[in-house]
Protein backbone atom coordinates (compact mmCIF):
# COMPACT_ATOMS: atom_id res chain seq x y z
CA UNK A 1 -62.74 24.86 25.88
CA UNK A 2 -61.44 25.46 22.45
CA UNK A 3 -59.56 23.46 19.93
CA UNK A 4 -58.74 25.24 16.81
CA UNK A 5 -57.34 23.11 13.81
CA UNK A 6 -55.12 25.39 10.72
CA UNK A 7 -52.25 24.16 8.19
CA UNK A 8 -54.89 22.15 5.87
CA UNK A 9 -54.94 22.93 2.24
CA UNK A 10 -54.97 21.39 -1.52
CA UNK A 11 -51.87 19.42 -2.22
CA UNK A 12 -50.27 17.73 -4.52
CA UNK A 13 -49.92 14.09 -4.69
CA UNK A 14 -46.64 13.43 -2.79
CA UNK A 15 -46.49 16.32 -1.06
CA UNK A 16 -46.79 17.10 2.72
CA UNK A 17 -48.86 19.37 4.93
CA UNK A 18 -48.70 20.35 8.59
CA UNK A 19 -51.68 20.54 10.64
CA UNK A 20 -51.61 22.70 14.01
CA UNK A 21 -54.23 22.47 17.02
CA UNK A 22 -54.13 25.15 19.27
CA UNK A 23 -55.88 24.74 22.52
CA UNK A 24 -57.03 26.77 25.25
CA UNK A 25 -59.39 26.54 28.36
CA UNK A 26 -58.79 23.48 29.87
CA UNK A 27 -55.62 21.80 31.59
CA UNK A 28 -53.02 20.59 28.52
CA UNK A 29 -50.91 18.83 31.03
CA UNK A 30 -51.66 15.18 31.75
CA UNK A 31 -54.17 14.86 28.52
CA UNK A 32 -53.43 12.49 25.42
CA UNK A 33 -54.40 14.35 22.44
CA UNK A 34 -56.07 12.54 18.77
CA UNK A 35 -56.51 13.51 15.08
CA UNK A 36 -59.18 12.43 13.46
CA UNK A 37 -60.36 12.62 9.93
CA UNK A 38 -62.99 12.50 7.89
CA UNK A 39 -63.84 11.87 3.78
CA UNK A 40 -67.08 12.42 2.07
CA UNK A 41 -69.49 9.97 2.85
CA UNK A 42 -67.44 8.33 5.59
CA UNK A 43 -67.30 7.91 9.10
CA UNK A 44 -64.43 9.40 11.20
CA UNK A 45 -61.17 7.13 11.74
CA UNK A 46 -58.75 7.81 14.32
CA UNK A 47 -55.66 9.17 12.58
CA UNK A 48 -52.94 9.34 15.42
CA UNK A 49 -52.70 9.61 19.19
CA UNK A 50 -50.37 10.81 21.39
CA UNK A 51 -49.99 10.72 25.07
CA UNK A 52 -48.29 13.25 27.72
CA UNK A 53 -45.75 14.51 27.97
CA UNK A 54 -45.20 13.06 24.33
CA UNK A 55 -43.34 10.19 24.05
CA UNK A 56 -45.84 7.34 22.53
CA UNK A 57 -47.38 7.69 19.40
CA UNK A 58 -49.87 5.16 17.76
CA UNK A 59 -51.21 5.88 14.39
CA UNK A 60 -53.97 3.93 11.96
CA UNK A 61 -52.44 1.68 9.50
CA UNK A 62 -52.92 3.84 6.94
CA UNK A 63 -51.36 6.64 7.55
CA UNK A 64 -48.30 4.72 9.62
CA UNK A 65 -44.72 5.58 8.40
CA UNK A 66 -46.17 8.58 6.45
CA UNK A 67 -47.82 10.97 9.19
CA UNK A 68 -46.22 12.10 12.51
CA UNK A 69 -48.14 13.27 15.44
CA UNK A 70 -46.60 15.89 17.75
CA UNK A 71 -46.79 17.89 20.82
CA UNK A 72 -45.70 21.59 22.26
CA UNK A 73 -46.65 21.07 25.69
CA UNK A 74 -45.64 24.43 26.74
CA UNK A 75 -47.84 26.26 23.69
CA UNK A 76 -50.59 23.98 24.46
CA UNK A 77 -50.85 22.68 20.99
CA UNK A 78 -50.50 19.36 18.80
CA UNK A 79 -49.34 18.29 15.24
CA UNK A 80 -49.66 15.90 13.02
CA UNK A 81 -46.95 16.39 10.05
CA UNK A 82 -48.42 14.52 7.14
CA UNK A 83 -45.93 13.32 4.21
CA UNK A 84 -46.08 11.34 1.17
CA UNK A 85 -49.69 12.44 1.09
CA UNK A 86 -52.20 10.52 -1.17
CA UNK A 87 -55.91 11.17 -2.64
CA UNK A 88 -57.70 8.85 -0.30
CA UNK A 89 -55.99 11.26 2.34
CA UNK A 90 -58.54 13.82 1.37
CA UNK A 91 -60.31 14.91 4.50
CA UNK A 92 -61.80 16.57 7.00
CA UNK A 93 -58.79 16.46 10.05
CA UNK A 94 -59.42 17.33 13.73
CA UNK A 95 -58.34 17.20 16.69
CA UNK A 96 -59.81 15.81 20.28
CA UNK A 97 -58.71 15.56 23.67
CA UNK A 98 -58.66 11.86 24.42
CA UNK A 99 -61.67 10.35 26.28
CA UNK A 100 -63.76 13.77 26.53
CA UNK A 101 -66.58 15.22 23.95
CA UNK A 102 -63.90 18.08 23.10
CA UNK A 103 -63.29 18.74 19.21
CA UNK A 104 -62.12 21.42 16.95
CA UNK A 105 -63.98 22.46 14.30
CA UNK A 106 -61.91 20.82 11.80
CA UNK A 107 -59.19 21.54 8.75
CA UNK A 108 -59.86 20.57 5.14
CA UNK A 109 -57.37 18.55 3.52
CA UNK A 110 -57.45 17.61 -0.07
CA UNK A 111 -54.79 15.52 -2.02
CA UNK A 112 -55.37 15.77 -6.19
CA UNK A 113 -53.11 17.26 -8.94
């Protein structure tokens, strides 16, 4: 099983990023899919979740109306497009397959001009 985060970066304040999690070795189909994130010294906080095939989303009150969580079923792979984009989101982002111990290795994200 692999999950493999990419997109983070540094950012502005304001700006927007897109994260991508590619996945491979286990069945895609049927499986609701999570970011997660986490900052220095923090725990991790569920970010978004989406289900299959893709049509509910529920995200943290944080990051609702500002992040977007997305789905390629047939390139086995999930988003999350992240706008307005603050400091406190500064972060550590992955991804997981819902309910199961299966996690990427993560995707830095840091907000500061």
């Amino acid at each position: 099983v692999q999950l493999v985060e990419s997109g983070g970066g540094l950012v502005q304040p304001g700006g927007s990023l897109r994260l991508s999690c590619t996945t491979s070795g286990f069945t895609f189909s049927g499986l609701a899919m999570r970011w997660y994130r986490q900052a220095p010294g923090k725990g991790r906080e569920l970010v978004a979740t989406i289900n299959y095939p893709g049509q509910s989303t529920n995200y943290s009150d944080s990051v609702k109306g500002r992040f977007t969580i997305s789905r390629d079923n047939a390139r086995n792979t999930v988003y999350l497009q992240m706008n307005s984009l603050k400091p406190e989101d500064t972060a550590v982002y992955y991804c997981s397959v819902y309910g199961s111990s299966y996690w990427g290795q993560g995707t830095q994200v840091t907000v500061s001009s």
